[in-house]
Protein backbone atom coordinates (compact mmCIF):
# COMPACT_ATOMS: atom_id res chain seq x y z
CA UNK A 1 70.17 -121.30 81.46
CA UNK A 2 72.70 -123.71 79.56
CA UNK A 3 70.86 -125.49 77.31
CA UNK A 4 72.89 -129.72 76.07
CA UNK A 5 71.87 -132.28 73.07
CA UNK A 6 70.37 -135.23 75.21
CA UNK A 7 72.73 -137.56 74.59
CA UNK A 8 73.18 -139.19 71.08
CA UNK A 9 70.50 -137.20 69.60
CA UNK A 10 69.85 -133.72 68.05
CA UNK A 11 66.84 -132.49 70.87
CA UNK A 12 67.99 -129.44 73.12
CA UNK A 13 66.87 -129.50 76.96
CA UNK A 14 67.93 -127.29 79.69
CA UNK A 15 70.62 -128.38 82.08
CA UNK A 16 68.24 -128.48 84.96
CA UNK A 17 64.43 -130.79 84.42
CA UNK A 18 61.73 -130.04 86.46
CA UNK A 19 60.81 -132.74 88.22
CA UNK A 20 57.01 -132.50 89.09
CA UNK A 21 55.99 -135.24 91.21
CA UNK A 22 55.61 -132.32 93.61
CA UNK A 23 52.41 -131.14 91.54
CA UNK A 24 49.19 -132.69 91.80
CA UNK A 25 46.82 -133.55 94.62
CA UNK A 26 47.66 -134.13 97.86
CA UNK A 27 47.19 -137.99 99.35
CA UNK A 28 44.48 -138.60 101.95
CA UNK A 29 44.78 -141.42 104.35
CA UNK A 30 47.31 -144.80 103.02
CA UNK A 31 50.44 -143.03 100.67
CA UNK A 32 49.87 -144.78 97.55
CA UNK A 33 52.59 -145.32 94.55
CA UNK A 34 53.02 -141.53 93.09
CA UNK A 35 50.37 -140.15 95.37
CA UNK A 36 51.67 -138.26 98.04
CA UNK A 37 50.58 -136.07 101.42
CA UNK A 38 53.08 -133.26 100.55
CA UNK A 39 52.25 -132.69 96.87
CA UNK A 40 50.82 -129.26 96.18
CA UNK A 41 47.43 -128.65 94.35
CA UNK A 42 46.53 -126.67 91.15
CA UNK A 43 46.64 -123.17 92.43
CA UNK A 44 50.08 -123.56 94.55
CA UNK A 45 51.89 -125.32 91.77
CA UNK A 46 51.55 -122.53 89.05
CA UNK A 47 53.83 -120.30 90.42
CA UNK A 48 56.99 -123.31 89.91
CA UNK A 49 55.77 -123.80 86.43
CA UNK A 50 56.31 -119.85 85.98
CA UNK A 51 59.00 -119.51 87.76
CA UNK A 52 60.61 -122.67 85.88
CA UNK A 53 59.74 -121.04 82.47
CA UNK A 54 60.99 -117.84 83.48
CA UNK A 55 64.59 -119.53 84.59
CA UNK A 56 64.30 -120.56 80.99
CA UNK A 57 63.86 -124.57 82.27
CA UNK A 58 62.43 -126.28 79.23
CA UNK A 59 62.16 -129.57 80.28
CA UNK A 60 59.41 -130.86 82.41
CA UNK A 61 59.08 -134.41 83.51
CA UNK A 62 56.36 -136.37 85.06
CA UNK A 63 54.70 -139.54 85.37
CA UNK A 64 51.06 -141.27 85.05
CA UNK A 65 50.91 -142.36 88.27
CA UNK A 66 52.13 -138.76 90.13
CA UNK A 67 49.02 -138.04 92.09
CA UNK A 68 46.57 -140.57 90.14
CA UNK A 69 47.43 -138.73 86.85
CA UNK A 70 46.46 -135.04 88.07
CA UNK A 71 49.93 -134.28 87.43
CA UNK A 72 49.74 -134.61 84.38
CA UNK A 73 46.54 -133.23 84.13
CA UNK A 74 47.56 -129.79 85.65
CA UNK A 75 50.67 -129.73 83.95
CA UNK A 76 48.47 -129.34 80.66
CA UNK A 77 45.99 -127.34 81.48
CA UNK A 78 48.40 -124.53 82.78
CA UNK A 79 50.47 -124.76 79.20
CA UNK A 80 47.17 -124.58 77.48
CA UNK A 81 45.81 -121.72 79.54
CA UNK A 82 48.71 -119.79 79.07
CA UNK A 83 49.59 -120.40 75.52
CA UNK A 84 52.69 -121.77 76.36
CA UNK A 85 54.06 -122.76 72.87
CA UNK A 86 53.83 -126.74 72.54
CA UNK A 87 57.11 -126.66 70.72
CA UNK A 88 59.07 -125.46 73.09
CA UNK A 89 58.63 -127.28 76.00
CA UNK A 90 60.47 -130.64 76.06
CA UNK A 91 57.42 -132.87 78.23
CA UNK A 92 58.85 -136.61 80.00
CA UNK A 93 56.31 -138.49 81.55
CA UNK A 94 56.30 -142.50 82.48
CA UNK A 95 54.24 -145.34 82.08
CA UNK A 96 54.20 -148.97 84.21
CA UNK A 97 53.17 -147.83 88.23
CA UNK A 98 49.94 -149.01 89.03
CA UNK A 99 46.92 -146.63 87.77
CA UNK A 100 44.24 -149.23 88.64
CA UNK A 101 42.88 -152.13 90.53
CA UNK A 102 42.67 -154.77 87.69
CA UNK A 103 44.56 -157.36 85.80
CA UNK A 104 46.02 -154.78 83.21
CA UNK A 105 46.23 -151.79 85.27
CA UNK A 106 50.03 -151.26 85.38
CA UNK A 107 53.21 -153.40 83.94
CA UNK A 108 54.59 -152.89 80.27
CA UNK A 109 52.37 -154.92 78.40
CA UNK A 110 51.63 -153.37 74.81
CA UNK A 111 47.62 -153.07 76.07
CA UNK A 112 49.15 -151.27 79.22
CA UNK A 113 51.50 -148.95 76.93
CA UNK A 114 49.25 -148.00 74.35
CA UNK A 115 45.84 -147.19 76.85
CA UNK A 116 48.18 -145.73 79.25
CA UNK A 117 50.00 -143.38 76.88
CA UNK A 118 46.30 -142.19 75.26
CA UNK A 119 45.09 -141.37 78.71
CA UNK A 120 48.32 -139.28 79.37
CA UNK A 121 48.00 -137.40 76.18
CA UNK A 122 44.85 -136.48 77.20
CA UNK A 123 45.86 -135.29 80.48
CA UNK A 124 48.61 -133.04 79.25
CA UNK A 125 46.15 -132.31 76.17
CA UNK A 126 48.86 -132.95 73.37
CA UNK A 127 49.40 -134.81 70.83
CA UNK A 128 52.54 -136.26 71.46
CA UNK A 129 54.89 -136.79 74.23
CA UNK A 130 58.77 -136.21 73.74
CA UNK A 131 60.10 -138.25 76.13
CA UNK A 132 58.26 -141.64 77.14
CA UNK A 133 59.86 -143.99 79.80
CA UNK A 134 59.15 -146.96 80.99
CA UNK A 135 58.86 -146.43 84.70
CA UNK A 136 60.29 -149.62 86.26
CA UNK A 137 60.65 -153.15 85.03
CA UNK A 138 58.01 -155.46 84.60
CA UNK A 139 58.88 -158.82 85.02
CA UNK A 140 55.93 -160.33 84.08
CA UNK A 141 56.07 -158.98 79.90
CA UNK A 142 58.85 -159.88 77.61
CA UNK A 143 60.98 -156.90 76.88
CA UNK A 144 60.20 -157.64 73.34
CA UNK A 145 56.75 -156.78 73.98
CA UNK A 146 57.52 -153.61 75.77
CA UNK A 147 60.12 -152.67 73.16
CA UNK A 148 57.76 -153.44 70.02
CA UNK A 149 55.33 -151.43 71.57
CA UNK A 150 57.25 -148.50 72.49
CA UNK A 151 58.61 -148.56 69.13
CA UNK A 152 55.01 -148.49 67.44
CA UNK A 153 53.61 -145.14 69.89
CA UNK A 154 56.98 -143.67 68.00
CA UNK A 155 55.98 -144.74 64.61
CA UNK A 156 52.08 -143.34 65.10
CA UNK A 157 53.69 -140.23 65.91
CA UNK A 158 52.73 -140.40 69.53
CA UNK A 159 56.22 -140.45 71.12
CA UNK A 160 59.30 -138.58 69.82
CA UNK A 161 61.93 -140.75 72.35
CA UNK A 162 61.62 -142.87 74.55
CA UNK A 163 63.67 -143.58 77.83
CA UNK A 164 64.09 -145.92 80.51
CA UNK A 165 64.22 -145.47 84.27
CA UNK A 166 65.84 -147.34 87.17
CA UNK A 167 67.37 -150.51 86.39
CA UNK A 168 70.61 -153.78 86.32
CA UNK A 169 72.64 -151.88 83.72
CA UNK A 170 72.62 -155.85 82.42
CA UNK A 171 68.62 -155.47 81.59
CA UNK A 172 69.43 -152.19 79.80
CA UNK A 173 72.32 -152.95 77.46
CA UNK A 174 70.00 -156.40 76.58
CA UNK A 175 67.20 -153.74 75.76
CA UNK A 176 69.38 -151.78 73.64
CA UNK A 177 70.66 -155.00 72.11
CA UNK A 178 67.20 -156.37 71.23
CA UNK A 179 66.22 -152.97 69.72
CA UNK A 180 68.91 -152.64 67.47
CA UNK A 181 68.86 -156.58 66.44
CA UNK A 182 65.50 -155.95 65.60
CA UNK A 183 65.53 -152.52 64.37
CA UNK A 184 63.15 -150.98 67.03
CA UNK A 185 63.79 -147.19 68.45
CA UNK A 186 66.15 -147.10 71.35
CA UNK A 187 65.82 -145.74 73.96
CA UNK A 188 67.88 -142.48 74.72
CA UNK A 189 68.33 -141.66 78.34
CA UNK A 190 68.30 -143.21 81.26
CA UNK A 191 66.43 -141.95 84.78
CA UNK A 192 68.03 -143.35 87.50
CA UNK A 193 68.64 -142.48 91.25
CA UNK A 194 72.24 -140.93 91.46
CA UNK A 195 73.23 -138.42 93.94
CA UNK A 196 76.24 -137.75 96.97
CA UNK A 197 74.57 -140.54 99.21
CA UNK A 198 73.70 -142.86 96.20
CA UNK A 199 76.68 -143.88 94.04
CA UNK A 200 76.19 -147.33 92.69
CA UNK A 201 75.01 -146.14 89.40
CA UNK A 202 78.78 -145.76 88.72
CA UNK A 203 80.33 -148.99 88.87
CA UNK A 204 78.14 -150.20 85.78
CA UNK A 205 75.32 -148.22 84.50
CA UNK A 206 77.22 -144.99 84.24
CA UNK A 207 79.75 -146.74 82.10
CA UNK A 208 77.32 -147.98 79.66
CA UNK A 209 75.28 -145.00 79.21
CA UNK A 210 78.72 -143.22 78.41
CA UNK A 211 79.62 -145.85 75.75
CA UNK A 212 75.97 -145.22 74.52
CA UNK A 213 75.73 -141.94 74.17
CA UNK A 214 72.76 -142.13 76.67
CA UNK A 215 71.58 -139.04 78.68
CA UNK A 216 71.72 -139.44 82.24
CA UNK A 217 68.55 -138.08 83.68
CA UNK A 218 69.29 -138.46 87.57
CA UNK A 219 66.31 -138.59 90.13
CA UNK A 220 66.79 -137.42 93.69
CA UNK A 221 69.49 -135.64 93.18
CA UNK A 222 69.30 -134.30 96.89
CA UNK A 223 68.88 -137.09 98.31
CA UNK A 224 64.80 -136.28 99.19
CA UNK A 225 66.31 -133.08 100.97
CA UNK A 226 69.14 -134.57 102.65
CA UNK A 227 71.63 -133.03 100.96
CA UNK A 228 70.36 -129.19 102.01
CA UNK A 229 70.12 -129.28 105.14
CA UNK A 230 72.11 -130.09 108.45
CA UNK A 231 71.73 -134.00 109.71
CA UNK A 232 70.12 -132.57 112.92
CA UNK A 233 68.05 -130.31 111.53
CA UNK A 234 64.01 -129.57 111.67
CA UNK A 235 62.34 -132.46 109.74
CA UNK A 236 60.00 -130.91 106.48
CA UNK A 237 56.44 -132.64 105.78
CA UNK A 238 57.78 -134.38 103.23
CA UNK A 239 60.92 -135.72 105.22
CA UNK A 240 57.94 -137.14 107.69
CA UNK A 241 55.84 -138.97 105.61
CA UNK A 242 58.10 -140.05 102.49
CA UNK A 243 58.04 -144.06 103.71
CA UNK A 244 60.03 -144.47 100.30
CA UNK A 245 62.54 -142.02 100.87
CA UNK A 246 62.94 -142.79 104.65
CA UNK A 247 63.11 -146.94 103.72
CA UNK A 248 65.75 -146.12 101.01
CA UNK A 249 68.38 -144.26 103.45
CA UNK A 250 68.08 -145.96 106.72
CA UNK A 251 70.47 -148.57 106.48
CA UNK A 252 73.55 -146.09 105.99
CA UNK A 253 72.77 -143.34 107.95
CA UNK A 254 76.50 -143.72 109.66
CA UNK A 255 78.19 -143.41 106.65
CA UNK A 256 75.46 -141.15 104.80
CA UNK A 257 75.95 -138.25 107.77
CA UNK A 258 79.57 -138.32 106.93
CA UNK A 259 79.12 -137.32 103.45
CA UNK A 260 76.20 -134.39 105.23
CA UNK A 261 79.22 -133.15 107.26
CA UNK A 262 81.30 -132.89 104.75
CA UNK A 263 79.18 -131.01 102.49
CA UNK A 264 77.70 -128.49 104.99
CA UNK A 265 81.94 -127.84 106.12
CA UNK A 266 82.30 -127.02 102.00
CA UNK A 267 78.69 -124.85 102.38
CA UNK A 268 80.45 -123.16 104.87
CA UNK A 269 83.88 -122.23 103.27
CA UNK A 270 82.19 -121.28 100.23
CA UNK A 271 79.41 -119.70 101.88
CA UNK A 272 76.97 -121.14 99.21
CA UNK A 273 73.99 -123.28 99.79
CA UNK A 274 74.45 -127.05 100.57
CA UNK A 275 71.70 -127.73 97.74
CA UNK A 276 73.88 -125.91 95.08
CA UNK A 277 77.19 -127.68 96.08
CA UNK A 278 75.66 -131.13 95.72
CA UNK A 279 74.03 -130.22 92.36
CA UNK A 280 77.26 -128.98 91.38
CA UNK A 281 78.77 -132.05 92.40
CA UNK A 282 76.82 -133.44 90.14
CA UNK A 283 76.67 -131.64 87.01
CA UNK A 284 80.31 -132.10 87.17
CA UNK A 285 80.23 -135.43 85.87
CA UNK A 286 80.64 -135.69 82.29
CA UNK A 287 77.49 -138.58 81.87
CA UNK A 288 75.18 -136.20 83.59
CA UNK A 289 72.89 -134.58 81.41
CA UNK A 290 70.06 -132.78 83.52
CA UNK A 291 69.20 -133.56 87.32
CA UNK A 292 65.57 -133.72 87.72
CA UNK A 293 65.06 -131.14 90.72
CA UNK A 294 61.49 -130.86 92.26
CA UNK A 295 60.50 -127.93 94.10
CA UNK A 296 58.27 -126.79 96.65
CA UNK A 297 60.25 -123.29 97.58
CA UNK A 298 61.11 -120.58 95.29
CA UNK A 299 64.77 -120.73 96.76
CA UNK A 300 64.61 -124.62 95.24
CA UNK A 301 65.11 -123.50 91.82
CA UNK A 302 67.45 -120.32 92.41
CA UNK A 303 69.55 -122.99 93.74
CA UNK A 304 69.50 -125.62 90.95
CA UNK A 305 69.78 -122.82 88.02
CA UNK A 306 72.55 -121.29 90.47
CA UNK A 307 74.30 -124.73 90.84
CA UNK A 308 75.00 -124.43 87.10
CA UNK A 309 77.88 -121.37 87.73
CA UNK A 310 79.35 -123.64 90.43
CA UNK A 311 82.87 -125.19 89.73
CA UNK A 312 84.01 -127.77 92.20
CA UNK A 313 88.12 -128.31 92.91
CA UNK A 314 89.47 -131.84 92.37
CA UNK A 315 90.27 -131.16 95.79
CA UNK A 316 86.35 -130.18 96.84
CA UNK A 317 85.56 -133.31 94.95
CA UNK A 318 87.17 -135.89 96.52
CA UNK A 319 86.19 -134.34 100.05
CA UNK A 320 83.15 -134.76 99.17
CA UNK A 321 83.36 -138.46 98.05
CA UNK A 322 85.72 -139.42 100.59
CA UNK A 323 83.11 -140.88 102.76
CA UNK A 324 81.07 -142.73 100.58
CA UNK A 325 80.38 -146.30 101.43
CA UNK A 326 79.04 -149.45 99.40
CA UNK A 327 75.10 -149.11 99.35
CA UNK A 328 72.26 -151.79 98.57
CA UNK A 329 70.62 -151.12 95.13
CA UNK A 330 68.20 -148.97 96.02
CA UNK A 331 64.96 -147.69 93.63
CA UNK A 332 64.42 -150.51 91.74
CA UNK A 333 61.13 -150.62 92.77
C-alpha cells in the first residue's frame, strides 16, 4: 500500500479509502437517503473490513445516514471487537442527510452538527472522529453557522479535520474565505463525484483544491460499476435498484458508452481489469488523493490496491478521454 499526506496537512492515509456505504442493513420496501437494498449486513461485511486492513487500507469513510447509522455502528463494533488500534485507523464519516422526521433532523445547523456528531461517536464508539464532512449543502443555515460549529467539535477535541463534500467550487472557496477571515479550521479535503464518465469537477473545483492544497477524496470512482464491466453486460442488484445512480447517468448514455468502449478496448490490450484501468486513470491525476472504492467482492479491492502499480501512456490517456462530453452537474444532492 502507498501511503500520501492529505493534502496541506501532516495526517498519512492510504492511497485507496474504503468507502462503506456498502455496510450496514439492507433497505426494505421505499430506498431511502443512505439506506439501500444491496447493502450487506454485520456478518457479510467483516470479511471487507479484514481484507481492507490486511491490504494495509487505513482509511475508512462513512456517513450518518448509510443504512440509518448502522454503518457506523458496525464499523465500531468490529474495530472494538478486534482490538483494532484506534490510532491507526484514519475514520471519515458525514453529517447533514436526513436521520429523522422532524424540524432539526438533518441540515447543518450547529444543533444538527453537534447532536449528530455525539450520536456518531457513539456508533463508532470513539472519542473522536478524524475526518468530519459536511455531507451536502444546506441552504437553509448560514455557512457561518455551519463553519463556527464545525470549528468548535475541533476545539472540544471531537474532530481532528474536517472536510466538505459535493459542491459550486464558488460555495467552497467562500467557505474557505470565511474560515480564514474569521480564524475558524478549514476544511481540508474535498469529496466529490469525479470519475471517466463524470468530469466537470475539472473545469473549476479541481483547480481550486490544487491552489489549496486540498485533498481530493473522489466518490464513485467507477461510475456505480459502470466502469468494470461491458455496456451490454448482466445488470448486478445494485445496478437494478440504485434510482440515484441510474437518474445520474441516463441523460449521456450515448456519449458515456463511448468512453465504456474505449476502456474495455485498453482492458483488452493490456489484459488487465477494466476496474483497475479506470482507477488508474484516476490516481494519475496529480489533485487526486485517495478514491473512495466500496466493495461487495473480494476481487473489488485486489483491483483498487492493484490499480496503484498501473501506469497509464499519455497516449492511453487521452484515448480514454477522447470521448468525453459536457455533463449536467450531477450529485449535488
Amino acid at each position: 500500500m502507498d501511503y500520501i499526506n492529505f493534502g496541506n496537512t501532516g495526517l498519512k492515509v492510504s492511497r485507496i479509502c474504503l468507502g462503506c456505504m456498502t455496510y450496514g442493513s439492507p433497505a426494505t420496501g421505499k430506498p431511502l437517503p443512505g439506506r439501500q437494498p444491496w447493502a450487506l449486513g454485520e456478518a457479510d461485511s467483516q470479511p471487507f473490513f479484514r481484507q481492507a486492513l490486511d491490504l494495509g487500507i487505513n482509511f475508512w469513510d462513512t456517513a450518518n445516514v448509510y443504512s440509518g447509522g448502522d454503518s457506523e455502528t458496525i464499523i465500531g463494533r468490529f474495530l472494538r471487537q478486534n482490538d483494532i488500534r484506534r490510532e491507526s485507523m484514519v475514520l471519515a464519516t458525514k453529517v447533514c442527510s436526513p436521520m429523522r422526521e422532524e424540524p432539526n433532523g438533518s441540515g447543518l445547523s450547529r444543533k444538527a452538527i453537534l447532536f449528530e456528531l455525539d450520536q456518531s461517536l457513539q456508533r463508532l464508539q470513539t472519542d473522536y472522529i478524524d475526518l468530519y464532512q459536511i455531507h451536502r449543502g444546506d441552504y437553509e443555515t448560514p455557512i457561518e453557522e455551519t463553519l463556527e460549529a464545525l470549528h468548535d467539535a475541533v476545539k472540544a477535541g471531537k474532530v481532528r479535520y474536517i472536510g466538505a463534500s459535493s459542491m459550486y467550487a464558488w460555495q467552497f472557496a467562500k467557505a474557505l474565505y470565511l474560515s480564514r477571515l474569521n480564524g475558524w479550521t478549514r476544511f481540508v479535503s474535498m469529496q466529490n463525484h469525479y470519475n471517466l464518465l463524470y468530469r466537470e469537477e475539472e473545469r473549476e473545483m479541481i483547480g481550486l483544491c490544487q491552489s489549496e492544497g486540498i485533498a481530493v477524496i473522489p466518490w464513485s470512482p467507477l461510475a456505480r460499476g459502470r466502469l468494470t464491466r461491458a455496456w451490454q453486460s448482466e445488470s448486478t442488484k445494485r445496478a437494478e435498484t440504485d434510482s440515484f445512480g441510474n437518474k445520474m447517468y441516463s441523460t449521456t448514455e450515448e456519449a458515456d458508452r463511448k468512453v465504456v468502449d474505449a476502456l474495455g478496448r485498453l482492458s483488452e490490450q493490456r489484459g488487465i481489469p477494466r476496474a483497475q484501468l479506470a482507477l488508474a486513470w484516476l490516481l494519475s491525476k496529480s489533485a487526486v488523493t485517495a478514491p473512495i472504492v466500496g466493495a461487495s467482492k473480494p476481487h473489488h479491492l485486489e483491483d483498487a490496491v492493484a490499480a496503484l502499480s498501473v501506469k497509464l501512456t499519455a497516449e492511453e490517456i487521452a484515448a480514454l478521454e477522447a470521448s468525453y462530453i459536457p455533463h449536467p452537474v450531477l450529485g449535488f444532492s
